[in-house]
C-alpha atoms as a PDB file:
ATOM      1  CA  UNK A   1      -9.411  14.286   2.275  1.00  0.00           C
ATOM      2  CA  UNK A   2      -8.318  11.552   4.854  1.00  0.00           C
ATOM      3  CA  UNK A   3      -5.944  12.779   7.244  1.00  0.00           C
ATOM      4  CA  UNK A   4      -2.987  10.038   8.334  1.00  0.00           C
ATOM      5  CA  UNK A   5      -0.941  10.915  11.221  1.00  0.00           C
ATOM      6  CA  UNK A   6       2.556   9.051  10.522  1.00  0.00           C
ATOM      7  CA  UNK A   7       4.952   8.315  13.912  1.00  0.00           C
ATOM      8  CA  UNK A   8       7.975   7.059  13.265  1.00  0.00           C
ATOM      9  CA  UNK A   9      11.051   8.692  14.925  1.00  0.00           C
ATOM     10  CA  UNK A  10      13.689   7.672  12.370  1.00  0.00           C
ATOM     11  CA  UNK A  11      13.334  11.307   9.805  1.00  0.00           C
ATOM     12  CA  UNK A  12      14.023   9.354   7.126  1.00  0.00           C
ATOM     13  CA  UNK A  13      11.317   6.838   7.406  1.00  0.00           C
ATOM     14  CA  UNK A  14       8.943   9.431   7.506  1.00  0.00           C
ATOM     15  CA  UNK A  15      10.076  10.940   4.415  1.00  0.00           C
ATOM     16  CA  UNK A  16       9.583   7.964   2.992  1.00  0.00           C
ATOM     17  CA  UNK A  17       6.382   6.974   3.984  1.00  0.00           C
ATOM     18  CA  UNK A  18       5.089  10.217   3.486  1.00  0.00           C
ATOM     19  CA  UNK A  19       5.773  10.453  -0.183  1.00  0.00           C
ATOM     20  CA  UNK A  20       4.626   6.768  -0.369  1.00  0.00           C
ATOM     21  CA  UNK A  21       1.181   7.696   1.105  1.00  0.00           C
ATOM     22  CA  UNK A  22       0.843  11.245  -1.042  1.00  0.00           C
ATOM     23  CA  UNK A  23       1.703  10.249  -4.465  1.00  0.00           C
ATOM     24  CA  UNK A  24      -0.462   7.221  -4.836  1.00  0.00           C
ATOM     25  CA  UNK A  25      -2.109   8.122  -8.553  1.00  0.00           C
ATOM     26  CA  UNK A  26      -5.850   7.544  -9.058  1.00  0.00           C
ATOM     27  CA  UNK A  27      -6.628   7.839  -5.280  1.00  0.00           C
ATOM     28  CA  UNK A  28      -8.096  10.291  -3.259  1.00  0.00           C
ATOM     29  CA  UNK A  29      -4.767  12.408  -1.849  1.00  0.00           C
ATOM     30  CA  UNK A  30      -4.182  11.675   1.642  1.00  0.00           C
ATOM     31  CA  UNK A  31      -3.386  14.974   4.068  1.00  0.00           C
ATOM     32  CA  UNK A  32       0.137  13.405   6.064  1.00  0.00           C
ATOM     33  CA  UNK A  33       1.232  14.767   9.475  1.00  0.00           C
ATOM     34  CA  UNK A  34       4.389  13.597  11.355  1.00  0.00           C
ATOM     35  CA  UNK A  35       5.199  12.948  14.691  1.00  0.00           C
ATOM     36  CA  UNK A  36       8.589  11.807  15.859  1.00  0.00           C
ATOM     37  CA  UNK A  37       7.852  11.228  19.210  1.00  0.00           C
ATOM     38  CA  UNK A  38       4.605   9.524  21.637  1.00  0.00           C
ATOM     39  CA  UNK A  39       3.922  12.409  22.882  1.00  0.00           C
ATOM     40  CA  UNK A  40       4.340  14.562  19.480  1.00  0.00           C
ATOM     41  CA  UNK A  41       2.047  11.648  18.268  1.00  0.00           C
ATOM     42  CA  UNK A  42      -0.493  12.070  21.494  1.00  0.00           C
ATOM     43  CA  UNK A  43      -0.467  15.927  21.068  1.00  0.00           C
ATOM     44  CA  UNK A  44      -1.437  15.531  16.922  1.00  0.00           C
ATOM     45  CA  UNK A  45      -3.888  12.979  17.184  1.00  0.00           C
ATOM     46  CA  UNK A  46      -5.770  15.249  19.786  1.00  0.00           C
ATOM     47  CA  UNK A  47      -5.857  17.923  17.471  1.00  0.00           C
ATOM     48  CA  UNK A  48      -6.533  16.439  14.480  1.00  0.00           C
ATOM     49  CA  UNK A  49      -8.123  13.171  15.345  1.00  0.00           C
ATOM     50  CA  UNK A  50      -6.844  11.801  11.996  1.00  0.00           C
ATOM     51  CA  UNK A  51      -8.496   8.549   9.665  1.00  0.00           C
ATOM     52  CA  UNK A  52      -5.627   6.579  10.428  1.00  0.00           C
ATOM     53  CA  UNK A  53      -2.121   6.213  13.062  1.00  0.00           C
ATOM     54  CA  UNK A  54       0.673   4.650  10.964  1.00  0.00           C
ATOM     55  CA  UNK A  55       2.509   4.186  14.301  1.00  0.00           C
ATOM     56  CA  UNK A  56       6.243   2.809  14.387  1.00  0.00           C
ATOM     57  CA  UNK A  57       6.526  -0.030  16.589  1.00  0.00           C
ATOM     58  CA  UNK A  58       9.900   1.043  18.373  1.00  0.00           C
ATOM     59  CA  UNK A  59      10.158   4.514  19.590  1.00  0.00           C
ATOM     60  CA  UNK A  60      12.653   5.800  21.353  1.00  0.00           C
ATOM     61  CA  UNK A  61      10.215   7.540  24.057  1.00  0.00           C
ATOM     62  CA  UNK A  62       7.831   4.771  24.280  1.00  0.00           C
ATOM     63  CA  UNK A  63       6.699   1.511  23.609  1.00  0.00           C
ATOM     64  CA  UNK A  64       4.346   1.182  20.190  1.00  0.00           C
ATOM     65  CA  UNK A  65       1.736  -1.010  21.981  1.00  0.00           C
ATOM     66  CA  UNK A  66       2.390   1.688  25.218  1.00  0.00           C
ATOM     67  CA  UNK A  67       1.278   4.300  22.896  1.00  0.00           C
ATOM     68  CA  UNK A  68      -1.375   2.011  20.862  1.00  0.00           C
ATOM     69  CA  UNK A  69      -3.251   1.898  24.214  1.00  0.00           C
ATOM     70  CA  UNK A  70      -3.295   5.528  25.184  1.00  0.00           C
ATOM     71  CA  UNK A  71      -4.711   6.395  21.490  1.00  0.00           C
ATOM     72  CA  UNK A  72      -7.403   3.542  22.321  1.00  0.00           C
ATOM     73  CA  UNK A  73      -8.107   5.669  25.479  1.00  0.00           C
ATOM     74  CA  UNK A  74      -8.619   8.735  23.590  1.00  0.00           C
ATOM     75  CA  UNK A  75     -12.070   7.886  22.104  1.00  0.00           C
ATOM     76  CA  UNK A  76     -14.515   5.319  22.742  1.00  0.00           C
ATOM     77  CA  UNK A  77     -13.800   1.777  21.938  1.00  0.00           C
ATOM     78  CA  UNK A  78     -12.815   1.017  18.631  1.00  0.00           C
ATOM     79  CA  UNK A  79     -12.625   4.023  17.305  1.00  0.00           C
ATOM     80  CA  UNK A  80      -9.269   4.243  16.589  1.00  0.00           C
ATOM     81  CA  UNK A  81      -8.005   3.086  13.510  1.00  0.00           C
ATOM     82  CA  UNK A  82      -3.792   2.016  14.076  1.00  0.00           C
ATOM     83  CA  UNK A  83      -1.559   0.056  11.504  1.00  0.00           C
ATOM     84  CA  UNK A  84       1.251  -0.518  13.024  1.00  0.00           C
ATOM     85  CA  UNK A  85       4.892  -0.656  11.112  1.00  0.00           C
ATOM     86  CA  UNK A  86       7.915  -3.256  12.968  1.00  0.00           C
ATOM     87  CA  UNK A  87      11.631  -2.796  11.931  1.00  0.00           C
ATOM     88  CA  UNK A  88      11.682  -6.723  12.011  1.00  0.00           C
ATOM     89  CA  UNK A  89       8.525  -9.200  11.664  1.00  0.00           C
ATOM     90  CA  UNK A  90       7.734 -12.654  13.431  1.00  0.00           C
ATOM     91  CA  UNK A  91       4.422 -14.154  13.672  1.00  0.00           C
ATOM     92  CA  UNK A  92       3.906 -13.801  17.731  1.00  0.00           C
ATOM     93  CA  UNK A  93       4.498 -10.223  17.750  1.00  0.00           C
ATOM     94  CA  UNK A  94       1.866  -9.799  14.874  1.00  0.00           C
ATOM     95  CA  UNK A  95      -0.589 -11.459  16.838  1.00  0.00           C
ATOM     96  CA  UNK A  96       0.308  -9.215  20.107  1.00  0.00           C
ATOM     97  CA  UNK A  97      -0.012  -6.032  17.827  1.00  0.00           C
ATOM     98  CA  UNK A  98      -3.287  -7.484  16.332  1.00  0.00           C
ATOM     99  CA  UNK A  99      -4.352  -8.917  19.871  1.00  0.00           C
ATOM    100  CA  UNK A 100      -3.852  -5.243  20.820  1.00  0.00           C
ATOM    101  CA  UNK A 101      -6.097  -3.059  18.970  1.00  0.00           C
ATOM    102  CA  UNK A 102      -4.283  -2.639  15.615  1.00  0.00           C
ATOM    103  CA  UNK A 103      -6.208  -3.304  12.227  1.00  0.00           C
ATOM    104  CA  UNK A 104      -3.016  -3.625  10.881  1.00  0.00           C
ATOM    105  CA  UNK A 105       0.885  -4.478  10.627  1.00  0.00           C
ATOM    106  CA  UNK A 106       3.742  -4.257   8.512  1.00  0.00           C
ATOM    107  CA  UNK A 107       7.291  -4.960   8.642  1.00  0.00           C
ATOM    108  CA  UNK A 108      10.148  -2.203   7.396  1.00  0.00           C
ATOM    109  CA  UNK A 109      11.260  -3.190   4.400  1.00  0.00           C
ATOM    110  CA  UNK A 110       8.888  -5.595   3.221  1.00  0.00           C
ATOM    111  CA  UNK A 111       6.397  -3.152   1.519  1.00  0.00           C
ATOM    112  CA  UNK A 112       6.476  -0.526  -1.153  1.00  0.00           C
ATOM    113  CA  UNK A 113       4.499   2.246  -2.153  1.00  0.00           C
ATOM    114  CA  UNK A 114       1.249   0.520  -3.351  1.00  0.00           C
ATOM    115  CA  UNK A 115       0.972  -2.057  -0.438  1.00  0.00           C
ATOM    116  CA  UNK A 116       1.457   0.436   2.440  1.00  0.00           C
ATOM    117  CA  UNK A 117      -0.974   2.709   0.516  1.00  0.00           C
ATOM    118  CA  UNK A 118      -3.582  -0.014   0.408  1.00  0.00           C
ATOM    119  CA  UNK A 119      -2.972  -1.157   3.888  1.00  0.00           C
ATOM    120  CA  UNK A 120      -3.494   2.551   5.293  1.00  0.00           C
ATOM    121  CA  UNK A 121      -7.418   2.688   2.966  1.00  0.00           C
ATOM    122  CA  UNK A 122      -8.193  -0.362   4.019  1.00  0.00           C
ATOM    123  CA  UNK A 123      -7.389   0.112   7.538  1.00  0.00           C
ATOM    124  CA  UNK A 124      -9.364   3.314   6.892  1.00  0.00           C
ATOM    125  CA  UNK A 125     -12.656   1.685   5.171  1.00  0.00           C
ATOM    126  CA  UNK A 126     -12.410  -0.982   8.205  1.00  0.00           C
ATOM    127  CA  UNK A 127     -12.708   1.340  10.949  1.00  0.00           C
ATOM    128  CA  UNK A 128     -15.254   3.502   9.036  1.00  0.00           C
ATOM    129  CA  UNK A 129     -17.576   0.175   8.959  1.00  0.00           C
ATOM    130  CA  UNK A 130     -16.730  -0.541  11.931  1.00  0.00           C
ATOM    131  CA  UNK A 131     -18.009   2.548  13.245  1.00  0.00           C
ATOM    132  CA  UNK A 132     -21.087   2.294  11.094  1.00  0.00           C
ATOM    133  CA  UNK A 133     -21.894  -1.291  12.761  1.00  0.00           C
ATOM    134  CA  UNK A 134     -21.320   0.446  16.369  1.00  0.00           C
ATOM    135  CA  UNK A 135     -23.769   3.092  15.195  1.00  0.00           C
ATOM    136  CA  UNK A 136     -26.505   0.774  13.779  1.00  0.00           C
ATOM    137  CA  UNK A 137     -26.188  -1.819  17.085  1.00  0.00           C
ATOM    138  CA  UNK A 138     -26.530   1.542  19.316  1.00  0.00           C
ATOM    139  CA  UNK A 139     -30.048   2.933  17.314  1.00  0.00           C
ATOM    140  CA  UNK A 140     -31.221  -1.192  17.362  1.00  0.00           C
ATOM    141  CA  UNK A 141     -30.745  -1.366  21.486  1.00  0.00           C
ATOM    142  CA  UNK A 142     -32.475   2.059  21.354  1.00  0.00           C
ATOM    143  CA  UNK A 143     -35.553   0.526  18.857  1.00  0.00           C
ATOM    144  CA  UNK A 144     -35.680  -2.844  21.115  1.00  0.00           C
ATOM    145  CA  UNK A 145     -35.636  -0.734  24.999  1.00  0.00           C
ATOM    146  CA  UNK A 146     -38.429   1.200  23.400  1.00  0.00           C
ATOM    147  CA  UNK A 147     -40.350  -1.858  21.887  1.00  0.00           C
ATOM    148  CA  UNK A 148     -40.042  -3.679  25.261  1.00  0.00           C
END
């Protein structure tokens, strides 16, 4: 079961979200935690070390690209897999979320049930190849050093 750590501080959203993401028929269920806060979020993502951060862009104890950068910092590069979710959407601040480290965006009501489900597995199945590739490149340099 995929684990998806959800970090929004507005309760309601959450609640939301989390039935969106855990009632999607035909898929494998997803396992939901909550965090209303960065450092709730910081705290659960150390413990946990989840599939995928649906992380709100505006919290009210940090910045969302603040806090998308310390979660970067937590592993090695790339291995964090973020959508991010904005209460209002423009096409600069998708590219600074993007530019950032996100695989990911959405904007607050612009997305139901099926959409922010499909965002979250893909996000998922990106950062899973994308670990694969880092793996692969890593056992290549290791073939080639010991070829040379």
């Amino acid at each position: 079961m995929k684990k998806v750590v959800l970090v929004d501080d507005n309760e309601q959203d959450r609640t939301l979200y989390k039935r969106y993401l855990k009632t999607q028929p035909g898929e494998e269920r997803l396992e939901v935690h909550e965090a209303a806060s960065g450092e709730e979020a910081l705290a659960l993502v150390a413990q946990l070390w989840p599939d995928c951060v649906l992380l709100d862009y505006n919290l009210h104890d940090i910045d969302g690209l603040a806090l998308l950068e310390s979660l970067q910092q937590m592993g090695p590069p790339n291995s964090m897999c973020v959508v991010m979710i904005t209460g209002g959407g423009s096409e600069t601040l998708a590219v600074r979320v993007l530019n950032s480290g996100a695989l990911d965006y959405l904007v607050k009501g612009q997305f139901d049930r099926e959409l922010l489900t499909k965002t979250v597995r893909h996000a998922i199945e990106k950062n899973e190849w994308r670990q694969y590739q880092a793996s692969y490149h890593r056992q290549l340099q290791a073939a080639n050093q010991q070829l040379a």
